[in-house]
C-alpha atoms as a PDB file:
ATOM      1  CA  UNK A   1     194.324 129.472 -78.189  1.00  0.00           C
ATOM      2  CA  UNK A   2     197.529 129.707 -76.302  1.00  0.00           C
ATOM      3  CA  UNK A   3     200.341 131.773 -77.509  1.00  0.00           C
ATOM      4  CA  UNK A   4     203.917 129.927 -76.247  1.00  0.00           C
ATOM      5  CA  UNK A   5     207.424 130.239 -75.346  1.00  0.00           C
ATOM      6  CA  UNK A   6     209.780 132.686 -74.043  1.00  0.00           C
ATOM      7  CA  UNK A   7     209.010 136.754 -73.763  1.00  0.00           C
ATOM      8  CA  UNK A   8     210.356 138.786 -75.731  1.00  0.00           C
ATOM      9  CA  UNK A   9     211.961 142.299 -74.910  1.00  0.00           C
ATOM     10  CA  UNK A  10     211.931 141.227 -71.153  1.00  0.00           C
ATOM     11  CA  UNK A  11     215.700 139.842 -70.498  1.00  0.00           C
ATOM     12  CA  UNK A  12     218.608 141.931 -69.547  1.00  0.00           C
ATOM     13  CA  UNK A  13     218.112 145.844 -69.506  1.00  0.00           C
ATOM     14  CA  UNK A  14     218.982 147.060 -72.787  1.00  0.00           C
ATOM     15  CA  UNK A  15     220.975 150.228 -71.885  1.00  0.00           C
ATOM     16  CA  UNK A  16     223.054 147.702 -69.718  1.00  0.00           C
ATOM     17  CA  UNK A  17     223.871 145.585 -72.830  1.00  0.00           C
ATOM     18  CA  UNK A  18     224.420 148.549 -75.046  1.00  0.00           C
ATOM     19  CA  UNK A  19     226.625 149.938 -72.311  1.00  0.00           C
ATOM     20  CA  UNK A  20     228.666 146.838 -71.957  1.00  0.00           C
ATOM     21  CA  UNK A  21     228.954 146.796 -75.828  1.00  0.00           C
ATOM     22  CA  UNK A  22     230.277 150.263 -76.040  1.00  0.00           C
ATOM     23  CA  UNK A  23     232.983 149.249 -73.412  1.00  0.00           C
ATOM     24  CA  UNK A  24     234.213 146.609 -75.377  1.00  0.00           C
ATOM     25  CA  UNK A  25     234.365 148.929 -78.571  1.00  0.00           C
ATOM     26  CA  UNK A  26     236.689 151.279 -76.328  1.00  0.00           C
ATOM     27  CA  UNK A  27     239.013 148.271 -74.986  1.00  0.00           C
ATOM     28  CA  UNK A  28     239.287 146.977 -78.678  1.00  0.00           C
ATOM     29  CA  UNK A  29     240.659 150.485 -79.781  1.00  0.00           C
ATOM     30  CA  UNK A  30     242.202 150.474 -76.302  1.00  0.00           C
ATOM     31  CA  UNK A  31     244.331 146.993 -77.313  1.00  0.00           C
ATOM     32  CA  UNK A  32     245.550 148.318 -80.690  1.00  0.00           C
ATOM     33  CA  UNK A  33     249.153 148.731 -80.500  1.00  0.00           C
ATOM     34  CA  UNK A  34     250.552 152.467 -80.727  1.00  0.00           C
ATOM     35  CA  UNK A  35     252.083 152.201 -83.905  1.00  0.00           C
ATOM     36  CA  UNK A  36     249.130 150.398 -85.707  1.00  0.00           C
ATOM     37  CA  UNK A  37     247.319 153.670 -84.371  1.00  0.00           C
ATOM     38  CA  UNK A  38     249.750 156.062 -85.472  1.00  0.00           C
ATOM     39  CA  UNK A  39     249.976 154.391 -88.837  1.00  0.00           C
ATOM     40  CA  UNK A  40     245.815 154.536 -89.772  1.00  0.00           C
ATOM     41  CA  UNK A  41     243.748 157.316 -90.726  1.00  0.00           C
ATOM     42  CA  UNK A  42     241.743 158.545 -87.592  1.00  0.00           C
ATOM     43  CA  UNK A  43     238.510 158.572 -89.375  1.00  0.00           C
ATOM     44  CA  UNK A  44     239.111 155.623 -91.045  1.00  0.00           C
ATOM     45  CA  UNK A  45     240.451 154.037 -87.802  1.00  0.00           C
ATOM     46  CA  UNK A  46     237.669 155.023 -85.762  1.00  0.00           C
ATOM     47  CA  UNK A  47     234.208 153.921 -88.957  1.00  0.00           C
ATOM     48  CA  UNK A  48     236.414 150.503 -88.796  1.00  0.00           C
ATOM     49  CA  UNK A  49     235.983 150.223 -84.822  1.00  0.00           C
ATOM     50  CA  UNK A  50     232.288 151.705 -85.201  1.00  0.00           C
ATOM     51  CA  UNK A  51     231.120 149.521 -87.899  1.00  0.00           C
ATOM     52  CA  UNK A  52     232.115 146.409 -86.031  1.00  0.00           C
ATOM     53  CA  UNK A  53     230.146 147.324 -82.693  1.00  0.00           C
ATOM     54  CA  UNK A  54     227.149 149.578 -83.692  1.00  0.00           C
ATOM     55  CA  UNK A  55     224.070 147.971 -83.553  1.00  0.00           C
ATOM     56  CA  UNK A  56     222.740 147.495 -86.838  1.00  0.00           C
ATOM     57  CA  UNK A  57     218.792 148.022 -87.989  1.00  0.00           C
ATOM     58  CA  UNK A  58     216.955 145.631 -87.064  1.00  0.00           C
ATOM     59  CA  UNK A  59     213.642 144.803 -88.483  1.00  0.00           C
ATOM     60  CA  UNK A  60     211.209 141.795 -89.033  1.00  0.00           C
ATOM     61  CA  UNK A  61     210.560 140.898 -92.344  1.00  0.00           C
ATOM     62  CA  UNK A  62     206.565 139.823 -91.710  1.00  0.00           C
ATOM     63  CA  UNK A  63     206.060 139.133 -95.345  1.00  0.00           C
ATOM     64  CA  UNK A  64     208.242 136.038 -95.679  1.00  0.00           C
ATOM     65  CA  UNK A  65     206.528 134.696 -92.307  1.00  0.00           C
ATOM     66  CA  UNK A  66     205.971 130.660 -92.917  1.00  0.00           C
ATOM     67  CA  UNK A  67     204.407 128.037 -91.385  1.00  0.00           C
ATOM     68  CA  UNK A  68     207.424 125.665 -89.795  1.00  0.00           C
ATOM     69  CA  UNK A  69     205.437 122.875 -88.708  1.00  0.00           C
ATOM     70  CA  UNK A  70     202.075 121.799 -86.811  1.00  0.00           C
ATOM     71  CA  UNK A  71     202.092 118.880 -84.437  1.00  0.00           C
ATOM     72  CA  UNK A  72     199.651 117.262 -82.374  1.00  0.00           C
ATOM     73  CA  UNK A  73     200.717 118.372 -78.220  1.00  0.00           C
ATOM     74  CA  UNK A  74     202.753 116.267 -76.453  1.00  0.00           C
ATOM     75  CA  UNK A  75     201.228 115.199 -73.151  1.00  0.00           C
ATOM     76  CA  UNK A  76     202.592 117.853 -70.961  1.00  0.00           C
ATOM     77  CA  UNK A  77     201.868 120.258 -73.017  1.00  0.00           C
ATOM     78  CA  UNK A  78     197.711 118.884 -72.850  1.00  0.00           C
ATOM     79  CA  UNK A  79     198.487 118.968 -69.267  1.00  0.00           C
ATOM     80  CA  UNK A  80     199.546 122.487 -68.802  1.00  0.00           C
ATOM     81  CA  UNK A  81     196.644 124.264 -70.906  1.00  0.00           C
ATOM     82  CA  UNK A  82     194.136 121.715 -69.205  1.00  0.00           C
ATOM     83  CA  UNK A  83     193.291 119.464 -72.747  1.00  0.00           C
ATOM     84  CA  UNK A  84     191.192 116.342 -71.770  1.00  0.00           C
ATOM     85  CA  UNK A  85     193.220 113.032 -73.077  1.00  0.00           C
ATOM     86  CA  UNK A  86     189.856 112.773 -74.806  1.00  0.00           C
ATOM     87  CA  UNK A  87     189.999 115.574 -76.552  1.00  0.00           C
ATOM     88  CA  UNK A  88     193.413 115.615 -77.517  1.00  0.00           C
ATOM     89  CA  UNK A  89     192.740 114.719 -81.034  1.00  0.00           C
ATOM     90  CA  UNK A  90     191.311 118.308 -81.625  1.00  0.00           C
ATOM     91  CA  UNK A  91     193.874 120.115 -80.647  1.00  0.00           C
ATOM     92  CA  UNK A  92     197.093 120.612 -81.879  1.00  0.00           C
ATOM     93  CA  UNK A  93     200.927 123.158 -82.141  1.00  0.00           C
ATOM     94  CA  UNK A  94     201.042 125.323 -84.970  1.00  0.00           C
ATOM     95  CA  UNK A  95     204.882 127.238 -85.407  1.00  0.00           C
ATOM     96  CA  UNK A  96     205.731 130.250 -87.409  1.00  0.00           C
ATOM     97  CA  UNK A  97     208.786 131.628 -88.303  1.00  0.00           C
ATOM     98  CA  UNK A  98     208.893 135.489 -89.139  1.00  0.00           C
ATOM     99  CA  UNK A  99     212.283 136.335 -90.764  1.00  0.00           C
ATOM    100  CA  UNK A 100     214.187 139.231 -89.232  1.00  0.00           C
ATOM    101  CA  UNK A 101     217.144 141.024 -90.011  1.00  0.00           C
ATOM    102  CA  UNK A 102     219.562 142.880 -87.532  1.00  0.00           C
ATOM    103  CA  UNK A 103     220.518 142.659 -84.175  1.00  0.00           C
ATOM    104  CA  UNK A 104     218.649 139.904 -82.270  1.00  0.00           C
ATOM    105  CA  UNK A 105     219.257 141.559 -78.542  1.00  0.00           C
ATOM    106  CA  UNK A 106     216.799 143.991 -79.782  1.00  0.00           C
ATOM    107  CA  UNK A 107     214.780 141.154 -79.077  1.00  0.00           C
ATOM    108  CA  UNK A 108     215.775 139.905 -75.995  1.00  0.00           C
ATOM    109  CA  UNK A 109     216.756 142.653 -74.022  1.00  0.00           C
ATOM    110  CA  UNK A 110     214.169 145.235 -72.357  1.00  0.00           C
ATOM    111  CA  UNK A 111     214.171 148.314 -73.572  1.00  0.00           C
ATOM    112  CA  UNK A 112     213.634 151.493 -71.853  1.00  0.00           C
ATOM    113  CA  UNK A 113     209.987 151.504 -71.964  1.00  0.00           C
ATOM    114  CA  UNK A 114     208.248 148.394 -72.388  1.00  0.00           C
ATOM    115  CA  UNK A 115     204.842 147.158 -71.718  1.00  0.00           C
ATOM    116  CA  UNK A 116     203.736 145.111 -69.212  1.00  0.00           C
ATOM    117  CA  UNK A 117     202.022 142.802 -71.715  1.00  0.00           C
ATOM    118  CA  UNK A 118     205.392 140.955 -73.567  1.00  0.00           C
ATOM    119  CA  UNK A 119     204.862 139.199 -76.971  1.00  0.00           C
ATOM    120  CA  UNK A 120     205.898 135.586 -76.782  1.00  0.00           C
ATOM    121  CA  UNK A 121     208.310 133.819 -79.501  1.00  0.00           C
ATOM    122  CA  UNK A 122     211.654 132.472 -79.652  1.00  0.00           C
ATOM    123  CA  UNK A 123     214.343 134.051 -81.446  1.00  0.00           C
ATOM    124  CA  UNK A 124     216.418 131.338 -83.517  1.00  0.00           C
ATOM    125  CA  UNK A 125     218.408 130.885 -86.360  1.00  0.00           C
ATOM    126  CA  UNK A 126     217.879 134.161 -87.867  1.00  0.00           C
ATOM    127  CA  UNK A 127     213.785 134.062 -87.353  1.00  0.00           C
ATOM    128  CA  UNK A 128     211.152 134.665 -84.577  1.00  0.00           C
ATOM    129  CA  UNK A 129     209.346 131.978 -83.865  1.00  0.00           C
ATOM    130  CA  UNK A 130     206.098 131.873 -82.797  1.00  0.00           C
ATOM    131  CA  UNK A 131     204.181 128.979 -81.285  1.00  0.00           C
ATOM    132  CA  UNK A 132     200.192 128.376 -80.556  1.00  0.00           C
ATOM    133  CA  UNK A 133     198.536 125.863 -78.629  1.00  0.00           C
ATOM    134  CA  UNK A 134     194.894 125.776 -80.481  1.00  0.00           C
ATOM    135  CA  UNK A 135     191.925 123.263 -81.505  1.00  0.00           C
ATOM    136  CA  UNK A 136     190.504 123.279 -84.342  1.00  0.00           C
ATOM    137  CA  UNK A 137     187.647 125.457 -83.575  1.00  0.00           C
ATOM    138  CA  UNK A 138     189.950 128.156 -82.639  1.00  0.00           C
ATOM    139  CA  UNK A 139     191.797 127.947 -86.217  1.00  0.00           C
ATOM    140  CA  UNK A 140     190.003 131.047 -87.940  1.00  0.00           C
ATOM    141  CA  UNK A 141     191.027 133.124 -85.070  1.00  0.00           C
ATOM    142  CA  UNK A 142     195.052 132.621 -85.463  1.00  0.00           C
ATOM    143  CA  UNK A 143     195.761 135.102 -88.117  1.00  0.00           C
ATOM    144  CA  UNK A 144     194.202 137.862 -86.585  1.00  0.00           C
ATOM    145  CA  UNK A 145     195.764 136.772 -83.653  1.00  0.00           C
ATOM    146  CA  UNK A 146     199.146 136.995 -85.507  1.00  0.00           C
ATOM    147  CA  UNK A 147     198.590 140.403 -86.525  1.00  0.00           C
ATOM    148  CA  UNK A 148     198.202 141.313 -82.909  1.00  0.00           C
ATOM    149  CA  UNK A 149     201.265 139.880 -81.976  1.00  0.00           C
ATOM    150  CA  UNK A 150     203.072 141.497 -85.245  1.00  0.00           C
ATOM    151  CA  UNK A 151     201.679 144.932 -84.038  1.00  0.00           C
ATOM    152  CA  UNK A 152     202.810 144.402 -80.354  1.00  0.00           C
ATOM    153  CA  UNK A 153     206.005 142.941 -81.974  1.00  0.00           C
ATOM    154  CA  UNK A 154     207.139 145.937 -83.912  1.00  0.00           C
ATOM    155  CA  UNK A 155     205.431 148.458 -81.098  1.00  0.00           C
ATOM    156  CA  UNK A 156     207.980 147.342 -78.758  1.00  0.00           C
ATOM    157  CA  UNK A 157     210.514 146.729 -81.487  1.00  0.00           C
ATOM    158  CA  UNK A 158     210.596 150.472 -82.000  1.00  0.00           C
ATOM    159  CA  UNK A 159     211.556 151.651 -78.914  1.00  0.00           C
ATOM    160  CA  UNK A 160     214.446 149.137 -78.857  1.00  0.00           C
ATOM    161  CA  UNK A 161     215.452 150.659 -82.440  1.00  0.00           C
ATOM    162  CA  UNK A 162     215.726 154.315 -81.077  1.00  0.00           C
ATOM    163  CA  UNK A 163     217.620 152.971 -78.129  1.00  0.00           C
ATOM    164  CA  UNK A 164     220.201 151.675 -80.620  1.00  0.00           C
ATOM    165  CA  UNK A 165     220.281 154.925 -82.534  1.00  0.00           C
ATOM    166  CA  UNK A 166     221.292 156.410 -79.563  1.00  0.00           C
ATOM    167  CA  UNK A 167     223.854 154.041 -78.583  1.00  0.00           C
ATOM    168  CA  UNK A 168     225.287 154.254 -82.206  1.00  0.00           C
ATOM    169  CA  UNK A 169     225.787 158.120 -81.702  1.00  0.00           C
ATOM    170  CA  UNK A 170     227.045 157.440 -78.166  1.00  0.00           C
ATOM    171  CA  UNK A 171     229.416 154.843 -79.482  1.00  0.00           C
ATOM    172  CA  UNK A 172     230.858 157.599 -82.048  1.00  0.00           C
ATOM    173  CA  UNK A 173     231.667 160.070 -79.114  1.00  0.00           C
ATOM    174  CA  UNK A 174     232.874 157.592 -77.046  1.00  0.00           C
ATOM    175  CA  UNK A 175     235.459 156.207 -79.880  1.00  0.00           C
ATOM    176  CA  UNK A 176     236.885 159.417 -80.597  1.00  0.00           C
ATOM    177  CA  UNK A 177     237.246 160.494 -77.043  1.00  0.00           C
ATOM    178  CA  UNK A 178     238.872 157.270 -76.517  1.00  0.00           C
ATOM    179  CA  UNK A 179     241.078 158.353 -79.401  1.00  0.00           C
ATOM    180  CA  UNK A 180     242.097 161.554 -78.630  1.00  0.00           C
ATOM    181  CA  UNK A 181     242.733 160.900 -74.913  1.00  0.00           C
ATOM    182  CA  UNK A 182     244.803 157.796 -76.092  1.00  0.00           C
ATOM    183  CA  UNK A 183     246.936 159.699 -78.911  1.00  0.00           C
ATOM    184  CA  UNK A 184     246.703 163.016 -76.888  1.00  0.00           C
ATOM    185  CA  UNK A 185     245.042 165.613 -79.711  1.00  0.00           C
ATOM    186  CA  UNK A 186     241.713 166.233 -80.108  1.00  0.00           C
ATOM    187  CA  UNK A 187     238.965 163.841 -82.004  1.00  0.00           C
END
């Protein structure tokens, strides 16, 4: 059985992108004009700007996982995981889509600590999903497989959450410092 597809958690650093995100929150209150400043309630001004660039929770939602199709391999695929054209028959792709909720560069990015072992699935259209290479002998071994990937999944997914946390307290301090400096009184 072959798990396939691109790594998760293993793209850009995550503190970069959070970083980057939290500089664009300050440039977007940075661009409002004076008076639309002077005219809004701080607080009110500053949830607005907050709500539209923290990073929301993000979770998977395992129990509405679903098989999206099954497939026999294409040629290169038999080719790349060393399947006989004889025994192509047995074998075949099996695709699951686990719902998730959230912010998807949770997935993508790497957090702060990360294993060295990366789960494999792409992130699409509001789902992960997951693709295996297997023959039929292998078949009563792919949900247990699954549930090691699920575990490894939300492991990981963790750390990426209390990164965000973070950055959504960060993001706070660094909108009303932004604020202050920019209407000259303090946050």
């Amino acid at each position: 059985m072959f798990l396939v597809g691109p790594q998760l958690f293993s793209g850009e650093e995550l503190a970069a992108h959070l970083e980057a995100r939290k500089a664009e929150a300050v440039a977007a209150l940075g661009a409002l004009a004076p008076g639309e400043v002077a005219a809004r309630d701080r607080g009110a001004l500053l949830r607005e700007i907050h709500e539209r660039f923290a990073v929301p929770a993000t979770s998977m939602r395992v129990e509405s996982a679903h098989f999206t199709g099954e497939r026999p391999l294409t040629a290169d695929e038999r080719e790349a995981i060393g399947v006989a054209e004889a025994d192509a028959a047995s074998f075949k792709a099996v695709t699951i889509a686990i719902p998730y909720a959230g912010d998807p560069h949770l997935f993508t990015c790497r957090p702060a600590i990360y294993s060295a072992h990366q789960p494999q699935a792409e992130p699409r259209d509001g789902a992960l999903h997951v693709t295996y290479f297997l023959s039929e002998a292998e078949e009563f071994q792919l949900e247990a497989n699954f549930k090691r990937l699920i575990a490894l999944i939300e492991r990981t997914l963790e750390v990426t959450q209390w990164q965000a946390m973070g950055y959504n307290q960060d993001l706070m301090d660094a909108l009303s410092a932004a604020l202050a400096e920019r209407t000259g009184a303090g946050a």
